[in-house]
N, C-alpha and C. Protein backbone atom coordinates (compact mmCIF):
# COMPACT_ATOMS: atom_id res chain seq x y z
N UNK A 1 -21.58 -21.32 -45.17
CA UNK A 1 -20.32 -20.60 -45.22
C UNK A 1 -19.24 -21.57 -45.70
N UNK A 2 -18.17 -20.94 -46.63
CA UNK A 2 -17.37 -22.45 -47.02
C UNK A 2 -16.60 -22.08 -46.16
N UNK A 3 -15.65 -23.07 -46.19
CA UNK A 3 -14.67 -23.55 -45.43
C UNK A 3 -13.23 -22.46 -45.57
N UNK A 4 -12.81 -22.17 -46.33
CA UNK A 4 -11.96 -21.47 -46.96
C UNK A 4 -12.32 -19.98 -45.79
N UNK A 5 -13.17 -19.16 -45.89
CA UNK A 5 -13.78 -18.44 -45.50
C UNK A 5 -13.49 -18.74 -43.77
N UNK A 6 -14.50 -19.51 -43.40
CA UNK A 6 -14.12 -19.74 -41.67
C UNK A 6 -12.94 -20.22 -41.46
N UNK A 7 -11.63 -20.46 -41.75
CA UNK A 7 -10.51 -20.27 -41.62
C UNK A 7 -9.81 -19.05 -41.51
N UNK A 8 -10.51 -18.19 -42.64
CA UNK A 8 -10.09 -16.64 -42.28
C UNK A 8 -10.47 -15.71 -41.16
N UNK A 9 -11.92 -16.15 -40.79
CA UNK A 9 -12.54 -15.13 -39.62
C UNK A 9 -11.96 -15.47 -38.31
N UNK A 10 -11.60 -14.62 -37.24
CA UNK A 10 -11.15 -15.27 -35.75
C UNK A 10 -12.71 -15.67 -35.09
N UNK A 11 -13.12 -16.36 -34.86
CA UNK A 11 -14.79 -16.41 -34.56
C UNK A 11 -14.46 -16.18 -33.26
N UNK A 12 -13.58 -16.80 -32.12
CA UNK A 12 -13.95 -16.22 -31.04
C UNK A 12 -13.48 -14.57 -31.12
N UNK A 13 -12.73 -14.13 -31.15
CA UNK A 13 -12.63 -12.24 -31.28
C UNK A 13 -13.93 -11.93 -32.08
N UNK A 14 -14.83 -12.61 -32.61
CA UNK A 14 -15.96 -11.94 -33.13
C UNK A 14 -17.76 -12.11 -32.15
N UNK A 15 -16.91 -14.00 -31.67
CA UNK A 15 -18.10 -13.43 -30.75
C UNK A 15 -18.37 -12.96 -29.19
N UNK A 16 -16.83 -12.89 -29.03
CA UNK A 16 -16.79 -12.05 -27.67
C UNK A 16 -17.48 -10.80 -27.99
N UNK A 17 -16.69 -10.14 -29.04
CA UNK A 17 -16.62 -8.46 -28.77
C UNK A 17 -17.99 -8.32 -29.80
N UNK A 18 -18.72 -9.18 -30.05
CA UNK A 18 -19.96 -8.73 -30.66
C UNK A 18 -21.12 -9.26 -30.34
N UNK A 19 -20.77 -9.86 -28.82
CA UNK A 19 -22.08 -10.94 -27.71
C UNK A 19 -22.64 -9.22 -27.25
N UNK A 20 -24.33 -9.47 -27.28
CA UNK A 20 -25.05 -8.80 -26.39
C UNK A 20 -24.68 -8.63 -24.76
N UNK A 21 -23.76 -9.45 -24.37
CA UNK A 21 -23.87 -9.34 -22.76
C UNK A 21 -22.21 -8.96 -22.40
N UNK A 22 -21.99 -8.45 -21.39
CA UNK A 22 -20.48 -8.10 -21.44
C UNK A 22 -19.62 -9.83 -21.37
N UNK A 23 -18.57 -9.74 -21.67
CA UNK A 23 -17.67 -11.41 -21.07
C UNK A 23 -16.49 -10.47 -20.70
N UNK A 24 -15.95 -10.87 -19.60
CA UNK A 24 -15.00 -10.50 -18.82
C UNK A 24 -14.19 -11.68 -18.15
N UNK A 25 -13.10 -12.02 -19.03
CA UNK A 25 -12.15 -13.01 -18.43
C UNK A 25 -10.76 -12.34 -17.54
N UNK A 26 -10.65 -12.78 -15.87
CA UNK A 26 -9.74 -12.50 -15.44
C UNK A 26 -9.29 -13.63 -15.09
N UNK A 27 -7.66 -13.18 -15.10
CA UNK A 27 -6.67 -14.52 -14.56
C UNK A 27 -6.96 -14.87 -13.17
N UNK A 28 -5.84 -15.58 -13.14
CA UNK A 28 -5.78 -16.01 -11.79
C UNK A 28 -5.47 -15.44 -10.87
N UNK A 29 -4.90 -14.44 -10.57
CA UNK A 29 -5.30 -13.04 -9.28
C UNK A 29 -6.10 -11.90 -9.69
N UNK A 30 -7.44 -12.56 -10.72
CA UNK A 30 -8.70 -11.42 -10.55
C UNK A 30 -8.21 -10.38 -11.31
N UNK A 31 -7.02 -10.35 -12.48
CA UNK A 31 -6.91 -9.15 -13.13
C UNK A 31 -7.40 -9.36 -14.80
N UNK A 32 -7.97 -8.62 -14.96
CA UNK A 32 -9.19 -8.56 -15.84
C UNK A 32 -8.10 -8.48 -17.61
N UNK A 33 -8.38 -9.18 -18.31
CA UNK A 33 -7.38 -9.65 -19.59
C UNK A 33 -8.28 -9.89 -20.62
N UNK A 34 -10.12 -10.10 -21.01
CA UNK A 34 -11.10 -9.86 -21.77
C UNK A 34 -11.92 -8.98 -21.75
N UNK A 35 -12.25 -7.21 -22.25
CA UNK A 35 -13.05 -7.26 -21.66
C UNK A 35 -13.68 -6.74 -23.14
N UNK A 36 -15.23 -6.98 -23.57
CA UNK A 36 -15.78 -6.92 -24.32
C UNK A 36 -16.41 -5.28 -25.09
N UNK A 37 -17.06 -5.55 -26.35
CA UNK A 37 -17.45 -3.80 -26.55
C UNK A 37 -18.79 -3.76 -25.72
N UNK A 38 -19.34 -5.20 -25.13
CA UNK A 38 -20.81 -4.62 -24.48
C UNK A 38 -20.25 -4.43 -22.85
N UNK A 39 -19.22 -5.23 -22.06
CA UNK A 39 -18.65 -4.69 -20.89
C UNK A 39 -18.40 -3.04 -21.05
N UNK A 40 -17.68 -2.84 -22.19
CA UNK A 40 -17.11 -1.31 -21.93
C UNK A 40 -18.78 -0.45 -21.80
N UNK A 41 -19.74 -0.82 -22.57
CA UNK A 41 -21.26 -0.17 -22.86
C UNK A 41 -21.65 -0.20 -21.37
N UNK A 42 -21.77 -1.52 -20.93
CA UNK A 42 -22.40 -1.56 -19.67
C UNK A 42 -21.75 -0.77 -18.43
N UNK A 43 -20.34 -0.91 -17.96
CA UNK A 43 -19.86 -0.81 -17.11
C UNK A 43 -19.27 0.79 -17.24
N UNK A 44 -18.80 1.28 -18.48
CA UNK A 44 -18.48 2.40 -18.68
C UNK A 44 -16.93 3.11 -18.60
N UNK A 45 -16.53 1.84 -18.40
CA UNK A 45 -15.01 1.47 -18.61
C UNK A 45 -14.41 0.81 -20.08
N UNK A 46 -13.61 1.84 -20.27
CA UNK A 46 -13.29 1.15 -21.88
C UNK A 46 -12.10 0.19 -21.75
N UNK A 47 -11.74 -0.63 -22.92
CA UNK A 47 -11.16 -1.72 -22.85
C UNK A 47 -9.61 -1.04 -22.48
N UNK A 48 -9.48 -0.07 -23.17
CA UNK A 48 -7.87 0.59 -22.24
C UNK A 48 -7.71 0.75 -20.62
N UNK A 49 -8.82 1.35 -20.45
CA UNK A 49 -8.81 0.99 -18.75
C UNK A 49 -8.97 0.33 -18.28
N UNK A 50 -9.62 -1.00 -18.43
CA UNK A 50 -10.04 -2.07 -18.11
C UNK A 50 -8.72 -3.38 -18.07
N UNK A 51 -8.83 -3.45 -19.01
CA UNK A 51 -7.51 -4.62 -19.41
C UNK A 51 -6.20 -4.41 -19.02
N UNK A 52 -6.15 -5.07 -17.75
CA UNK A 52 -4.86 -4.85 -16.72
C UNK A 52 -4.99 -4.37 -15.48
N UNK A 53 -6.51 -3.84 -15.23
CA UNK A 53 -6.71 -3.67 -13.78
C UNK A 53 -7.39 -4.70 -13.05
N UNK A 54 -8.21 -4.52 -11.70
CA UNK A 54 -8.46 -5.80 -11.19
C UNK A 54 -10.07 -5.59 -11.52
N UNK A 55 -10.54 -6.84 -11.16
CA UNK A 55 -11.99 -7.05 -10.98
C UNK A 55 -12.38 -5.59 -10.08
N UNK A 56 -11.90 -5.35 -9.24
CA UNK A 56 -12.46 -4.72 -8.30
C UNK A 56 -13.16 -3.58 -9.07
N UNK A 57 -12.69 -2.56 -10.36
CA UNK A 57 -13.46 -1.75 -10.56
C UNK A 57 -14.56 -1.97 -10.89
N UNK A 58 -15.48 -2.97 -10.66
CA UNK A 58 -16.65 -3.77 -11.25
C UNK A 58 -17.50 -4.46 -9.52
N UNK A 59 -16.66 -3.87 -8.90
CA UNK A 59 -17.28 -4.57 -7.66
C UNK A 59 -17.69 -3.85 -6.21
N UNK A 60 -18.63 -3.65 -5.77
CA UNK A 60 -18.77 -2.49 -5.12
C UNK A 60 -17.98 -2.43 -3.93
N UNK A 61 -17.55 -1.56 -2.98
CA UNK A 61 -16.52 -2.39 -1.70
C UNK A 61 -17.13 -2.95 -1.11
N UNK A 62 -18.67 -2.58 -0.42
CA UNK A 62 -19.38 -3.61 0.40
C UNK A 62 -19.45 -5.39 -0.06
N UNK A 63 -18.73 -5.64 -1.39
CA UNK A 63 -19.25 -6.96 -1.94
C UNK A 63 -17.79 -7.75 -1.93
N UNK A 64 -16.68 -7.12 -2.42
CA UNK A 64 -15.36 -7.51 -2.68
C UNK A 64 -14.88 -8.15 -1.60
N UNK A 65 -15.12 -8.41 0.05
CA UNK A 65 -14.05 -9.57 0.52
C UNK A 65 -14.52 -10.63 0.29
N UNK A 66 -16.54 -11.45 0.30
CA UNK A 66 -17.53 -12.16 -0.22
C UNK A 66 -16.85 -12.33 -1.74
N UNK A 67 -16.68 -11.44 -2.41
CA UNK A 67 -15.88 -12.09 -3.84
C UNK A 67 -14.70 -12.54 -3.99
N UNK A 68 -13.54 -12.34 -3.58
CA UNK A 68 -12.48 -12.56 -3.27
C UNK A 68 -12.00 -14.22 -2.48
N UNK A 69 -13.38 -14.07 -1.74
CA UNK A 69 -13.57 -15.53 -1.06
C UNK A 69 -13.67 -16.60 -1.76
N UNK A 70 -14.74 -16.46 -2.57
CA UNK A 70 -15.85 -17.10 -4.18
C UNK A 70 -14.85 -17.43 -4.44
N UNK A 71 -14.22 -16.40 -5.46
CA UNK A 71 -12.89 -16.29 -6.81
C UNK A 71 -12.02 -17.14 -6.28
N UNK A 72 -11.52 -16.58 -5.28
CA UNK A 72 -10.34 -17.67 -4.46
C UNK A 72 -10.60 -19.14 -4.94
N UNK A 73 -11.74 -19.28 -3.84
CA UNK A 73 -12.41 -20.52 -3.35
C UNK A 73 -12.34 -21.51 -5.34
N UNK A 74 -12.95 -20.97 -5.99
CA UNK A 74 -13.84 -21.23 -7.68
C UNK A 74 -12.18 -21.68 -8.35
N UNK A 75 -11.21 -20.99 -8.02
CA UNK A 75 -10.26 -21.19 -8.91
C UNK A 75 -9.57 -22.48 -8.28
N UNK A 76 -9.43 -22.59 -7.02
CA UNK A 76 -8.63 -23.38 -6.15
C UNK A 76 -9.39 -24.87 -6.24
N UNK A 77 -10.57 -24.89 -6.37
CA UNK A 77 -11.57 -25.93 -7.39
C UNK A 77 -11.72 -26.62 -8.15
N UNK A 78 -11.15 -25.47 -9.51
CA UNK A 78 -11.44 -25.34 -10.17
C UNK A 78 -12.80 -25.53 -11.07
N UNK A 79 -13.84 -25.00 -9.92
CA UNK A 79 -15.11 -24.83 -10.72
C UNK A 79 -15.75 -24.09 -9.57
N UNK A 80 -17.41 -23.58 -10.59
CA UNK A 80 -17.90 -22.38 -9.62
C UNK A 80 -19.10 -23.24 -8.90
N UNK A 81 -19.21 -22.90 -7.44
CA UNK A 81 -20.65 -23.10 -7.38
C UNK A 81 -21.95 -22.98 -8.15
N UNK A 82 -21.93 -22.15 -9.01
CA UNK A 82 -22.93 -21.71 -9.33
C UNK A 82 -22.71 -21.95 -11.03
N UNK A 83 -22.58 -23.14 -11.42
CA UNK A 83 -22.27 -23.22 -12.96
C UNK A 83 -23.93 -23.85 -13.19
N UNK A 84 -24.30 -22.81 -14.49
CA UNK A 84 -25.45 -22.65 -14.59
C UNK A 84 -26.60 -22.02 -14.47
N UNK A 85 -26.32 -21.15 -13.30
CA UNK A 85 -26.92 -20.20 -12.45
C UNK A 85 -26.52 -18.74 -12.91
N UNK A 86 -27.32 -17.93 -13.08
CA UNK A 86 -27.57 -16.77 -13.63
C UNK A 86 -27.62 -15.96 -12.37
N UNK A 87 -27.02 -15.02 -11.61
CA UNK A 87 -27.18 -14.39 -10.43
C UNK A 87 -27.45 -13.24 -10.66
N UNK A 88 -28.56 -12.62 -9.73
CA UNK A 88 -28.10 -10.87 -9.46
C UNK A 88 -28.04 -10.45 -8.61
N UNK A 89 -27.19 -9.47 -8.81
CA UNK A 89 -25.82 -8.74 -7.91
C UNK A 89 -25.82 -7.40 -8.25
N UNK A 90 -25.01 -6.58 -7.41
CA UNK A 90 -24.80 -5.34 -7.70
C UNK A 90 -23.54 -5.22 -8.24
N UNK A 91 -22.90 -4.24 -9.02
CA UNK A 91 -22.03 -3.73 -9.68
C UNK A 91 -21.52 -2.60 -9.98
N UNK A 92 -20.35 -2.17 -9.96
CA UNK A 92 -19.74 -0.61 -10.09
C UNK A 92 -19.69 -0.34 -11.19
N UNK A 93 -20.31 0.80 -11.41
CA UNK A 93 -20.08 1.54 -13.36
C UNK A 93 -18.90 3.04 -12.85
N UNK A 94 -18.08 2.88 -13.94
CA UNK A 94 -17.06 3.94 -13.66
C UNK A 94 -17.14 5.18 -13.34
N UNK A 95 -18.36 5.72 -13.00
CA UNK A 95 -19.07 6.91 -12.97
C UNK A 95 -19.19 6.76 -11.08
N UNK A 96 -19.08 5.32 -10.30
CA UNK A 96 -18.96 5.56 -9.07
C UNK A 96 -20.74 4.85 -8.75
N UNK A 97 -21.72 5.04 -10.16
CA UNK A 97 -22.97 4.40 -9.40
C UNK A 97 -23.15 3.07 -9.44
N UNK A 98 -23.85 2.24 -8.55
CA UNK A 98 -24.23 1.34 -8.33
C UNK A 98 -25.38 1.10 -8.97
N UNK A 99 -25.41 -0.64 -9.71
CA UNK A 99 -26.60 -1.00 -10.64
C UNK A 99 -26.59 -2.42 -10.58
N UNK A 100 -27.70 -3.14 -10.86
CA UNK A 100 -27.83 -4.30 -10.69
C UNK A 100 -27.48 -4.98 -11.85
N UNK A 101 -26.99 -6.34 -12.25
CA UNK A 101 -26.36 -7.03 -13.08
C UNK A 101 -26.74 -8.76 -12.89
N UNK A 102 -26.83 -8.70 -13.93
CA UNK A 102 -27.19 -10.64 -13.58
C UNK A 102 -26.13 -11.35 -14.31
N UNK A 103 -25.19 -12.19 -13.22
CA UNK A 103 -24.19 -12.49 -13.82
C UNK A 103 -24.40 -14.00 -13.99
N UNK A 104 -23.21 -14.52 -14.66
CA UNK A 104 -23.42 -16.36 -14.89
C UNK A 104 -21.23 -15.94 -15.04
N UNK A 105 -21.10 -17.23 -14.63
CA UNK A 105 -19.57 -17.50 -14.37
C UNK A 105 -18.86 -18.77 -14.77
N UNK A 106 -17.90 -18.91 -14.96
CA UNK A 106 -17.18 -20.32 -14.93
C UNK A 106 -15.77 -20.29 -15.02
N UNK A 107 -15.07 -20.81 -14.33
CA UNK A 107 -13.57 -21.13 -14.57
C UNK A 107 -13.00 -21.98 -15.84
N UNK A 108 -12.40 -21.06 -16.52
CA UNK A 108 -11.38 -21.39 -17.71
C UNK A 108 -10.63 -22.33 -17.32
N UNK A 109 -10.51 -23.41 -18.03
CA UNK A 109 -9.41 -24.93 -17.93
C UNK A 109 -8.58 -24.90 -19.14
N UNK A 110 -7.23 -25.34 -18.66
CA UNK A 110 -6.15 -25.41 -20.14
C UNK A 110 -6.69 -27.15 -20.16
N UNK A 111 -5.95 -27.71 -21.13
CA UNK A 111 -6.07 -28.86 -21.56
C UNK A 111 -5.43 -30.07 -20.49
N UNK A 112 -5.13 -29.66 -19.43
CA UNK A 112 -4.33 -30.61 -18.55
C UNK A 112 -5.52 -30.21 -17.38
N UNK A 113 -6.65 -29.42 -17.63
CA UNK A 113 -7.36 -29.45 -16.82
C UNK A 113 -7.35 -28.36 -15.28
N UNK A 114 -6.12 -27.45 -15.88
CA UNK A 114 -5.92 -26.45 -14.28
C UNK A 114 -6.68 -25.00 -15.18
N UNK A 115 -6.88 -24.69 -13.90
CA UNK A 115 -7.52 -23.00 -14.05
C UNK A 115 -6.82 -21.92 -14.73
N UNK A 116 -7.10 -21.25 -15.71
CA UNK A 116 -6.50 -20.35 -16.52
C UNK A 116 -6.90 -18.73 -15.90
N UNK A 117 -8.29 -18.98 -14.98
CA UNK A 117 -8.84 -17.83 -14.87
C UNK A 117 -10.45 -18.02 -14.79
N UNK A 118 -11.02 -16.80 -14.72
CA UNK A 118 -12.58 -17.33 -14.69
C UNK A 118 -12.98 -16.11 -15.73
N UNK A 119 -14.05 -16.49 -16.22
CA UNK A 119 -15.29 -15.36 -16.93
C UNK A 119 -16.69 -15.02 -16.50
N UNK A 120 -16.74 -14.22 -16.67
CA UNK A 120 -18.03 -14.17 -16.30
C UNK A 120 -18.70 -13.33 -17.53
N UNK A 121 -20.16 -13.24 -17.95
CA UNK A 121 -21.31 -12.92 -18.53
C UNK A 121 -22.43 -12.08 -17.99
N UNK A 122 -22.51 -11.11 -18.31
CA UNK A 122 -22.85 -10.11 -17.45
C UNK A 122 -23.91 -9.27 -18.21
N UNK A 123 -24.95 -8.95 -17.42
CA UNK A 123 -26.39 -7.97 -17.92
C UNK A 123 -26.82 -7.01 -17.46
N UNK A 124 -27.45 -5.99 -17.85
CA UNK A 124 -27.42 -4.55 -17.22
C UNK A 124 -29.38 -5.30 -16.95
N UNK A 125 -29.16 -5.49 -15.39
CA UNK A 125 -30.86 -5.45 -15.23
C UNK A 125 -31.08 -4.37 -14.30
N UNK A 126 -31.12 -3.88 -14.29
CA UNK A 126 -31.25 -2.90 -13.06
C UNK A 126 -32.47 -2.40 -13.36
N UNK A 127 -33.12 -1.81 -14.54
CA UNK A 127 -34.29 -1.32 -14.50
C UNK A 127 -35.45 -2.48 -13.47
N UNK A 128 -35.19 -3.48 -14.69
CA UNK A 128 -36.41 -4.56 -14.34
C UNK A 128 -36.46 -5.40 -13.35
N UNK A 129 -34.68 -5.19 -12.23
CA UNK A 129 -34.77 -5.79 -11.13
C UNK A 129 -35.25 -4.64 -10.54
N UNK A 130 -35.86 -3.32 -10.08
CA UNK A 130 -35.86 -2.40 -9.27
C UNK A 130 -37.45 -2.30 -9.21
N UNK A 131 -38.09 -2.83 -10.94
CA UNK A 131 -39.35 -2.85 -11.08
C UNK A 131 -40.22 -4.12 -10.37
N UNK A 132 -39.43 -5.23 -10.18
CA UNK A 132 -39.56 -5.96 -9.89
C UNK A 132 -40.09 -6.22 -8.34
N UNK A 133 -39.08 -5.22 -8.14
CA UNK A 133 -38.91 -4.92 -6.49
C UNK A 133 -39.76 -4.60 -5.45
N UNK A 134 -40.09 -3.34 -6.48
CA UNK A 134 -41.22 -2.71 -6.45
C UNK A 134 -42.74 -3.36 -6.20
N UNK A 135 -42.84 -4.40 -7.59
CA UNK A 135 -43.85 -4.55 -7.66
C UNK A 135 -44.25 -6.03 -6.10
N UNK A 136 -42.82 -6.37 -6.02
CA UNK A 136 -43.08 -7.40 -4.95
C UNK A 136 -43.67 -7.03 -3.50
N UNK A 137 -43.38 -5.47 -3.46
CA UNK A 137 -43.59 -5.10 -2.19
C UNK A 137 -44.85 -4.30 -1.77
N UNK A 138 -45.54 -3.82 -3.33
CA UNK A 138 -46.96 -4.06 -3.64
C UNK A 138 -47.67 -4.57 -3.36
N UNK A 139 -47.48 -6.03 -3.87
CA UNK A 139 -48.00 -7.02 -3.68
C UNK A 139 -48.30 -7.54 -1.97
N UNK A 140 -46.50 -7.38 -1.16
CA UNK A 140 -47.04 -7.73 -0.12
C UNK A 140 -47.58 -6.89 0.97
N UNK A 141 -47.95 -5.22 0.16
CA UNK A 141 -48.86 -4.57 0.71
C UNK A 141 -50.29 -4.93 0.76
N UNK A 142 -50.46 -5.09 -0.58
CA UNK A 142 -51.63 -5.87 -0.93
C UNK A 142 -52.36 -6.88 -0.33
N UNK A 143 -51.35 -7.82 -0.11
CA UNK A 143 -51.99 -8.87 0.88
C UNK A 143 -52.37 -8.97 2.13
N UNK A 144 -51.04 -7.58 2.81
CA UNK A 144 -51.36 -7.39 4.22
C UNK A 144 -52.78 -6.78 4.42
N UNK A 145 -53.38 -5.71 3.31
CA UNK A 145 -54.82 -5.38 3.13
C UNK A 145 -55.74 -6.14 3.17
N UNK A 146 -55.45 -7.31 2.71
CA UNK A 146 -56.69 -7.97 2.36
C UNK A 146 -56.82 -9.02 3.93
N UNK A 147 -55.30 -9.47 4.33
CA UNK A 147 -55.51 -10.22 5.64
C UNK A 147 -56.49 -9.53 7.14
N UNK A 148 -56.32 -8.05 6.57
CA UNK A 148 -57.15 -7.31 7.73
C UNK A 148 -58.13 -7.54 7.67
């Protein structure tokens, strides 16, 4: 690609809103200011509704004071426990159902090194965590059979 050319393209606005996985950057009181065309796919919230409300429509209530703690905790840090780590979790789709998601996170730094906010990276697993589930508890049917 010449040079001339990648001066013209915005590459990050191209590879946020054209990454396979949602990216969702909220500030620093958890109000949501990125949210991607695969977030709006996954979650079912479009970027008009999304951009300017809080995390919370993404978070089920049983999970939100445990997040709130995290977020707090991650920004005041400024870094996450879990940098590196791919989690799954449950998640709210705007429709009210609950689905599983495998997230990965990190806190945004300006150049002086303080917290801008955090992102997170986000995956619709729910089929293959449920199959998964399944098949684990199979299994430890299975074994209880065979211990008899």
């Amino acid at each position: 690609m010449n040079k001339e050319l990648v001066t013209e393209i915005d590459f990050a606005n191209l590879l946020v809103n054209q990454s396979p996985d949602a990216i969702i950057f909220a500030d620093l009181s958890g109000v949501i200011r990125v949210w991607n065309t695969a977030a709006e796919r996954i979650f079912g919230f479009s970027a008009d509704v999304a951009i300017g409300a809080s995390l919370d429509i993404i978070i089920p209530e049983s999970f939100r004071e445990a997040h709130w703690q995290g977020f707090n905790r991650a920004i005041a840090d400024s870094v996450t426990k879990f940098v590196g780590q791919a989690l799954p979790t449950k998640a709210l789709r705007a429709d009210g159902t609950e689905f599983y998601v495998e997230l990965s996170f990190a806190i945004i730094l300006d150049k002086e090194g303080k917290p801008l906010g955090s992102v997170a990276h986000a995956r619709d697993i729910d089929e293959r965590f449920i199959k998964e589930r399944a098949n684990r508890r199979r299994l430890k049917e299975l074994e209880a059979e065979v211990v008899k």
